[in-house]
Protein backbone atom coordinates (compact mmCIF):
# COMPACT_ATOMS: atom_id res chain seq x y z
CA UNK A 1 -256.15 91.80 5.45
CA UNK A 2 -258.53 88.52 5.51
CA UNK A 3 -257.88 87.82 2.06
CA UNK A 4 -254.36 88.46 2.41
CA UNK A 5 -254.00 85.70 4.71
CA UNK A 6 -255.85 83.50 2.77
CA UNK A 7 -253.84 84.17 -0.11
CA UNK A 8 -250.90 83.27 1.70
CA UNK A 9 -252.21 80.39 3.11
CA UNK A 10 -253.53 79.11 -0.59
CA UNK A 11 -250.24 79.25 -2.14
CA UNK A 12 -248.05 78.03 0.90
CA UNK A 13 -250.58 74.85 0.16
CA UNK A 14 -249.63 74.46 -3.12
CA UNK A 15 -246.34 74.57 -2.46
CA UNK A 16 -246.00 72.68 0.47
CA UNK A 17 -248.90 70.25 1.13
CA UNK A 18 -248.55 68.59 -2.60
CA UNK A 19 -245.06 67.14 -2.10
CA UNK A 20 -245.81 66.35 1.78
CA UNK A 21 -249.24 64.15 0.50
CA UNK A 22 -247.35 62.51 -2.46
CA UNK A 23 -244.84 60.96 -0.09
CA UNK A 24 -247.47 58.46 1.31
CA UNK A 25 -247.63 57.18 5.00
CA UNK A 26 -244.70 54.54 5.31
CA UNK A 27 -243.90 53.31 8.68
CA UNK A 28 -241.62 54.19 10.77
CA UNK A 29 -239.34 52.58 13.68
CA UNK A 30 -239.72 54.94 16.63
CA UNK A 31 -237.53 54.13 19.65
CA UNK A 32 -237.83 52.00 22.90
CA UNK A 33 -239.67 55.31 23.94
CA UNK A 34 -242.74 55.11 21.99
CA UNK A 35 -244.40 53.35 24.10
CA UNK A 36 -244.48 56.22 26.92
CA UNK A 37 -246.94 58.06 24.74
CA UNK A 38 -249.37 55.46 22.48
CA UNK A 39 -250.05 56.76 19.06
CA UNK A 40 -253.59 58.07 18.44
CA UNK A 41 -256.09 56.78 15.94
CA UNK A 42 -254.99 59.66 13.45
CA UNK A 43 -250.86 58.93 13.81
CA UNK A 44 -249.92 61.29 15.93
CA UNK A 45 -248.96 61.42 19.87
CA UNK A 46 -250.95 62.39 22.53
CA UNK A 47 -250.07 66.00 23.26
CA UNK A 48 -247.38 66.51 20.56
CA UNK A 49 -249.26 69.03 18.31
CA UNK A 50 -249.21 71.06 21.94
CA UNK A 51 -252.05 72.94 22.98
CA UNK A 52 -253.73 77.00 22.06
CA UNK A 53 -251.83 79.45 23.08
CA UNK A 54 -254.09 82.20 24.14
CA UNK A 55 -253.18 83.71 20.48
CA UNK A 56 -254.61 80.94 19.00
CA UNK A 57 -251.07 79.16 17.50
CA UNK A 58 -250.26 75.91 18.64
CA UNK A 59 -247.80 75.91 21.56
CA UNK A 60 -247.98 76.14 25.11
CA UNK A 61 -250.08 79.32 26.96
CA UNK A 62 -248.13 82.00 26.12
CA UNK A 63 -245.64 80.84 23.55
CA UNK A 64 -245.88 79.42 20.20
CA UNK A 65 -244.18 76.00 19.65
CA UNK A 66 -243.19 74.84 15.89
CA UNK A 67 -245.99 72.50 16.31
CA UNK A 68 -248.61 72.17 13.71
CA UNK A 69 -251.78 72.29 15.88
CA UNK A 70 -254.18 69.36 15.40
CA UNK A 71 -253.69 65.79 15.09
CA UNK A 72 -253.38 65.59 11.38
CA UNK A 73 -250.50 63.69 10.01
CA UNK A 74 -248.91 64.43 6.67
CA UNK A 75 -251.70 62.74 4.80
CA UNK A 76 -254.52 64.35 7.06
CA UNK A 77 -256.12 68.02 8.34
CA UNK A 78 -256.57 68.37 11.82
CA UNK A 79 -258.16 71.28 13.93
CA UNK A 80 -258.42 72.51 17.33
CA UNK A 81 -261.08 74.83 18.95
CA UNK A 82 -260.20 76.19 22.51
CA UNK A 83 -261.03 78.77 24.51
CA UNK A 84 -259.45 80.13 28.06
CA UNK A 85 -260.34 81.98 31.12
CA UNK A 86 -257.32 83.86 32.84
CA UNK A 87 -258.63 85.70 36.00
CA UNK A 88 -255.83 88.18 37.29
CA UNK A 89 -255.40 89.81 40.76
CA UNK A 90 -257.08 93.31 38.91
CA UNK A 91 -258.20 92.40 35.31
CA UNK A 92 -259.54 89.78 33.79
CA UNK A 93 -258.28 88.21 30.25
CA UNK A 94 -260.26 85.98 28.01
CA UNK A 95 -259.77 83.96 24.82
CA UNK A 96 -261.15 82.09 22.29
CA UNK A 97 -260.78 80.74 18.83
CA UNK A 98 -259.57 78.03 16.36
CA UNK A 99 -257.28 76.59 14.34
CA UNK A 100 -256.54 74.29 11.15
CA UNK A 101 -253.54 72.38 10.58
CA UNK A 102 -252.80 71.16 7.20
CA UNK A 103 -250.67 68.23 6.19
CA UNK A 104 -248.54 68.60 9.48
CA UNK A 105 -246.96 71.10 7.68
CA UNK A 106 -248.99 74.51 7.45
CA UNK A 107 -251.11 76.27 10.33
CA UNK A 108 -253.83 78.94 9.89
CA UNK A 109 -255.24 79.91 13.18
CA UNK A 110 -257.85 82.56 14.52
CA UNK A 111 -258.26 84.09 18.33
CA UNK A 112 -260.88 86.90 19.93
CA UNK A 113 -258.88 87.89 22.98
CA UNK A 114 -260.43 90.50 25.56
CA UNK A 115 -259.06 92.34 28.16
CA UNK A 116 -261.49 93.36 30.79
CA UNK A 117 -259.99 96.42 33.35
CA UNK A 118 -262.62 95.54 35.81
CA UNK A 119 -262.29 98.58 38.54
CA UNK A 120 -258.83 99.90 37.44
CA UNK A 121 -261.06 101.22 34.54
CA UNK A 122 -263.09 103.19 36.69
CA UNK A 123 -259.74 104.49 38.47
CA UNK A 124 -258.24 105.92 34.66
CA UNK A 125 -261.76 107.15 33.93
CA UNK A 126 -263.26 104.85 31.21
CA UNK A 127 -265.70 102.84 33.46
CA UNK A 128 -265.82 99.57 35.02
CA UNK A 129 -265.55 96.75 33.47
CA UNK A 130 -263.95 98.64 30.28
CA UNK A 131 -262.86 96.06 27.75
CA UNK A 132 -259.85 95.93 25.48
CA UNK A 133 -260.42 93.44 22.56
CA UNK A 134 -258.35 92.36 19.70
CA UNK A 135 -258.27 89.47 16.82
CA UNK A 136 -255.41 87.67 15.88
CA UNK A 137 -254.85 86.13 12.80
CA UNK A 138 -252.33 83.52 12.44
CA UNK A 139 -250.18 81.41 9.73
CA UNK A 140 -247.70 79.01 10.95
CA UNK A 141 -245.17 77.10 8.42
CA UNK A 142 -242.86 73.84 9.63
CA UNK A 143 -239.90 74.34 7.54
CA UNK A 144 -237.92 71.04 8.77
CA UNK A 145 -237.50 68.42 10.85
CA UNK A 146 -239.90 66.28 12.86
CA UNK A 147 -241.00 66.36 16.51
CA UNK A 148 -241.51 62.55 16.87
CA UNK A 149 -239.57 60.77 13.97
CA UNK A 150 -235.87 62.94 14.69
CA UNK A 151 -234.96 61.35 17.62
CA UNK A 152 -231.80 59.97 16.36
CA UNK A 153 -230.65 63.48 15.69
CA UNK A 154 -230.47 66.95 17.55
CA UNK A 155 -232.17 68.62 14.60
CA UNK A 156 -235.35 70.35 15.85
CA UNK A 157 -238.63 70.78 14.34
CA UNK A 158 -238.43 74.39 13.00
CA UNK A 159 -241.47 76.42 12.07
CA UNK A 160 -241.63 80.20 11.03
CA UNK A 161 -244.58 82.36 11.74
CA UNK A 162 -246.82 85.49 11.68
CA UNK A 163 -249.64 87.12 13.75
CA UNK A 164 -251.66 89.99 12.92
CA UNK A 165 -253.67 92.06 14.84
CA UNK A 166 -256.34 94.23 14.89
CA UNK A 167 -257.40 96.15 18.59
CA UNK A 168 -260.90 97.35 19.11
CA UNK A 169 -259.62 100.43 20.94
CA UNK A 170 -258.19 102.60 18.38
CA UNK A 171 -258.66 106.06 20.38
CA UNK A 172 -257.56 104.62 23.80
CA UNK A 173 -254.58 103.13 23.02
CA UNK A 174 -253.61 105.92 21.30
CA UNK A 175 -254.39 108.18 24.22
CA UNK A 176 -252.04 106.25 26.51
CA UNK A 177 -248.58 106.46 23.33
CA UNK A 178 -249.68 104.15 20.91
CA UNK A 179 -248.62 104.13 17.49
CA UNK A 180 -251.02 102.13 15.97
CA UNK A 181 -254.41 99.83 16.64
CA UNK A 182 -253.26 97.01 14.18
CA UNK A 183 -249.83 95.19 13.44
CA UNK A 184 -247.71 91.98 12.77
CA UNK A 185 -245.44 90.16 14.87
CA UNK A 186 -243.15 87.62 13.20
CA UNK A 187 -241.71 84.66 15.01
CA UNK A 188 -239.55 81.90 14.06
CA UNK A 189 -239.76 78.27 16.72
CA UNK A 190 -237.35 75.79 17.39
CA UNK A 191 -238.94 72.52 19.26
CA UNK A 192 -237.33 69.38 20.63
CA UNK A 193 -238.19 66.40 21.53
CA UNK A 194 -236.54 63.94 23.63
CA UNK A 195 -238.91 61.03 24.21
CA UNK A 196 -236.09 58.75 25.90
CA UNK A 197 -235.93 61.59 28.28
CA UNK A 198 -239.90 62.27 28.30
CA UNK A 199 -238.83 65.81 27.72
CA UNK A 200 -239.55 68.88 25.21
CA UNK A 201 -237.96 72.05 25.09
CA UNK A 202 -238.70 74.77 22.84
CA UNK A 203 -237.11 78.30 21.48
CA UNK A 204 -238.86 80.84 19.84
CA UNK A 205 -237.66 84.61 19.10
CA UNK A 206 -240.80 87.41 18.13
CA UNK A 207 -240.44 90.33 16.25
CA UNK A 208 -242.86 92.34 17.69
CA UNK A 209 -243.92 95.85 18.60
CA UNK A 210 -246.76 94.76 20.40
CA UNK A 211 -247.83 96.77 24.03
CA UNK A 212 -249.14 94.32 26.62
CA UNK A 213 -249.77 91.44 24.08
CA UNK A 214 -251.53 94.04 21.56
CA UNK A 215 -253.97 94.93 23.93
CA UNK A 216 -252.67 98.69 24.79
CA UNK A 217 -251.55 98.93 20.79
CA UNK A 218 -248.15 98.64 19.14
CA UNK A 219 -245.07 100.99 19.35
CA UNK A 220 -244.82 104.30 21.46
CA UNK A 221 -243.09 107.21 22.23
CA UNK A 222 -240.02 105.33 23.77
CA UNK A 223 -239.57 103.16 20.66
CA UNK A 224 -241.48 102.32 17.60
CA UNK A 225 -239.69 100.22 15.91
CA UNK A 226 -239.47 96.06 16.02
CA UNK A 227 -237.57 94.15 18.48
CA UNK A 228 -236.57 91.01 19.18
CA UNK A 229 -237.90 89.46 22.10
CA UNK A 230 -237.05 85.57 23.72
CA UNK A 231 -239.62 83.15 24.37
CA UNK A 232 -238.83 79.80 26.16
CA UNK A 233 -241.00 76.52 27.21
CA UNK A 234 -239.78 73.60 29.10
CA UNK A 235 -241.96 70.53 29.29
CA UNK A 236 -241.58 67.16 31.10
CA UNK A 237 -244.17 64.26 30.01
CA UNK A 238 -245.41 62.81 33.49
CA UNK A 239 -247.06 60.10 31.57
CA UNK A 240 -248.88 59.43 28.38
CA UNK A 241 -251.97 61.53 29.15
CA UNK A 242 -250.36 64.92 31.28
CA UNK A 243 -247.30 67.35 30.20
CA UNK A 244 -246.36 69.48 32.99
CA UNK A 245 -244.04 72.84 32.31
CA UNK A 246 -242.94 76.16 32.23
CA UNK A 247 -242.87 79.08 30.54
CA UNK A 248 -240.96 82.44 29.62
CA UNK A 249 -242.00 85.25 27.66
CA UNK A 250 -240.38 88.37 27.51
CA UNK A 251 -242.28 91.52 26.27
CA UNK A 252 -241.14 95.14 24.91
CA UNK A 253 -241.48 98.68 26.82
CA UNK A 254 -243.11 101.18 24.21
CA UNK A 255 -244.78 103.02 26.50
CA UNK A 256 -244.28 105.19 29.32
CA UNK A 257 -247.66 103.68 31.56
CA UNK A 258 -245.34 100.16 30.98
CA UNK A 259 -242.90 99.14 33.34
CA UNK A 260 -242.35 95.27 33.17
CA UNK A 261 -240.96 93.04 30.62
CA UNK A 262 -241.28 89.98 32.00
CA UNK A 263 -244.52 87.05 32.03
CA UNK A 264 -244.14 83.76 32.83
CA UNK A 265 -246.19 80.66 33.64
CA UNK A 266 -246.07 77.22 35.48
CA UNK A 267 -248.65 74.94 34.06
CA UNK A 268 -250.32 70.90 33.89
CA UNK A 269 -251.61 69.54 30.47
CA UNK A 270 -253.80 66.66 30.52
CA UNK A 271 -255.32 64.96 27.65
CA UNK A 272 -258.92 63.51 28.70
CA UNK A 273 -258.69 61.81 25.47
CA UNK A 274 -257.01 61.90 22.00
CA UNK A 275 -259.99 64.74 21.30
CA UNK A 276 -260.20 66.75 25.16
CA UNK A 277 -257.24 68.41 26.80
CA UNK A 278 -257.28 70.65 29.60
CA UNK A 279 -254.41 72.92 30.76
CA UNK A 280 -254.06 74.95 34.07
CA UNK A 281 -250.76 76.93 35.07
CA UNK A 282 -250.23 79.74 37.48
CA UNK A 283 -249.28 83.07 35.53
CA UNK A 284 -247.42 86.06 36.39
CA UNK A 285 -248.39 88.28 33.52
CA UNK A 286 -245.83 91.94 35.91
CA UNK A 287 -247.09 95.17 36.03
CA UNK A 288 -249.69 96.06 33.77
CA UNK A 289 -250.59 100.22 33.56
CA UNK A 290 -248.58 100.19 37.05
CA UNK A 291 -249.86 103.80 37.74
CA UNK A 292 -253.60 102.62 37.97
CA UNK A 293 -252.50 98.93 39.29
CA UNK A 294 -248.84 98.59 40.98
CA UNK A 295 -248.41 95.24 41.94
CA UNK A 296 -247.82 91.77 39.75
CA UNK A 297 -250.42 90.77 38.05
CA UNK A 298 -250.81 86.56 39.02
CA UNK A 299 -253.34 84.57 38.94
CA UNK A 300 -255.07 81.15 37.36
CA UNK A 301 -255.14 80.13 33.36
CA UNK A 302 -257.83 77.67 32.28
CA UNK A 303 -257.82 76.15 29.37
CA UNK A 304 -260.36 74.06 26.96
CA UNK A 305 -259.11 72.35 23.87
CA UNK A 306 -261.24 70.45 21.60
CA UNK A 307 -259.87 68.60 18.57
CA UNK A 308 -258.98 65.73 16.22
């Protein structure tokens, strides 16, 4: 499946970053606006290639943006290495991973997520501390428009998008109605920028079967098949160096132990520097196995991002 994602990546390269190198680095007028966010050394604005998503895209925490991660311009690769920490009232989630933006126009991107059960493990019978792991690869493609340069048009950036992954638990998930230990989800983003209004707003719809992000499988006895589930972000640019926001992520029931749809967080962005960001944001992730644990699941998300 590696090598299948490499050979995507390869020829969407080919295709894509050729023409976008060819057309050289001309300057352009931005509006009155630029000067809320300075340009960094490498082209790009502080905070507009977003920051990991615990899935490793580019976005915000738990969305995808049509952001090319990085702070590579057309002419340029950039990459971003994170990792994040998101302690819950009963579990504990944790992330980490990287990613490569090409050209500001293709994204490959890799996460290790984990999912530790803590004592609600002991309470179904597989132990403390029991630990639901997955990897997610990641492609990204910006199809048109242009976060920063549009802004005398409506016209979004646009990106479409794919995500495999592969859980560690094969026999567990299984046990609890899963229909599979590995799958795709397939997105497609829309992402605005208004810098006169120091505000983004983005759009993105999944095709997923994924149970509880992936980490309890994919598909189940109440449905196996894809659907097609919303995902919103609202940001407002404080100032040039902190992004603060929310998020909306809505989630399919597969299985019978599921019972909420709905995750959603409040967060702060701040760039240290054009290399350092750090985001924080309260998240409300619902009911997760609700038999074993039946209450919200809330709590902190810390995040590290290290790039250029």
């Amino acid at each position: 499946m590696r090598n299948l994602l490499a050979g995507i990546a390869a020829g969407l390269l080919l295709s894509l970053a050729g023409p976008a190198a060819a057309q050289g680095s001309g300057s352009v007028r931005l509006p009155a606006a630029d000067s809320f966010i300075p340009a960094t050394t490498s082209g790009r604005l502080l905070l507009t290639g977003g920051v990991s998503m615990f899935e490793g895209a580019s976005g915000g925490g738990l969305v995808p943006w049509a952001t090319i991660g990085g702070y590579g311009t057309r002419d340029e690769i950039g990459a971003t290495a994170f990792g994040t920490f998101i302690p819950l009232r009963d579990y504990r989630a944790t992330s980490y991973g990287a990613l490569v933006g090409f050209y500001n126009r293709v994204e490959l991107s890799y996460a290790r997520a984990e999912f530790n059960t803590q004592r609600v493990g002991g309470d179904l019978g597989l132990g403390n501390n029991f630990t639901f792991g997955q990897d997610v690869f990641g492609v990204k493609v910006r199809l048109f428009g242009d976060l920063v340069l549009d802004q005398d048009t409506l016209l979004p950036q646009v990106a479409i998008g794919a995500q495999y992954r592969e859980n560690n638990r094969g026999e567990v998930v299984r046990a609890v109605g899963a229909r599979r230990d590995s799958d795709w989800d397939f997105y497609v983003s829309a992402t605005k920028l208004f810098l006169d209004q120091s505000l983004l707003v983005n759009g993105t719809l999944r095709a997923t079967r994924a149970n509880e992000f992936g980490f309890l499988g994919f598909g189940g006895s109440r449905n196996d098949d894809y659907q097609i589930m919303p995902e919103v972000s609202v940001a407002y640019l404080v100032n040039r160096n902190l992004a603060v926001g929310a998020e909306y992520r809505r989630r399919p029931l597969n299985l019978d132990v599921s019972t909420s749809r709905d995750a959603f967080d409040i967060f702060a962005a701040y760039a240290l520097s054009k290399n350092v960001s750090v985001t924080l944001a309260y998240v409300d992730l619902g009911e997760i196995v609700a038999a074993a644990a039946p209450r919200s699941q809330r709590g902190a998300y810390i995040s590290l991002n290290i790039g250029f």
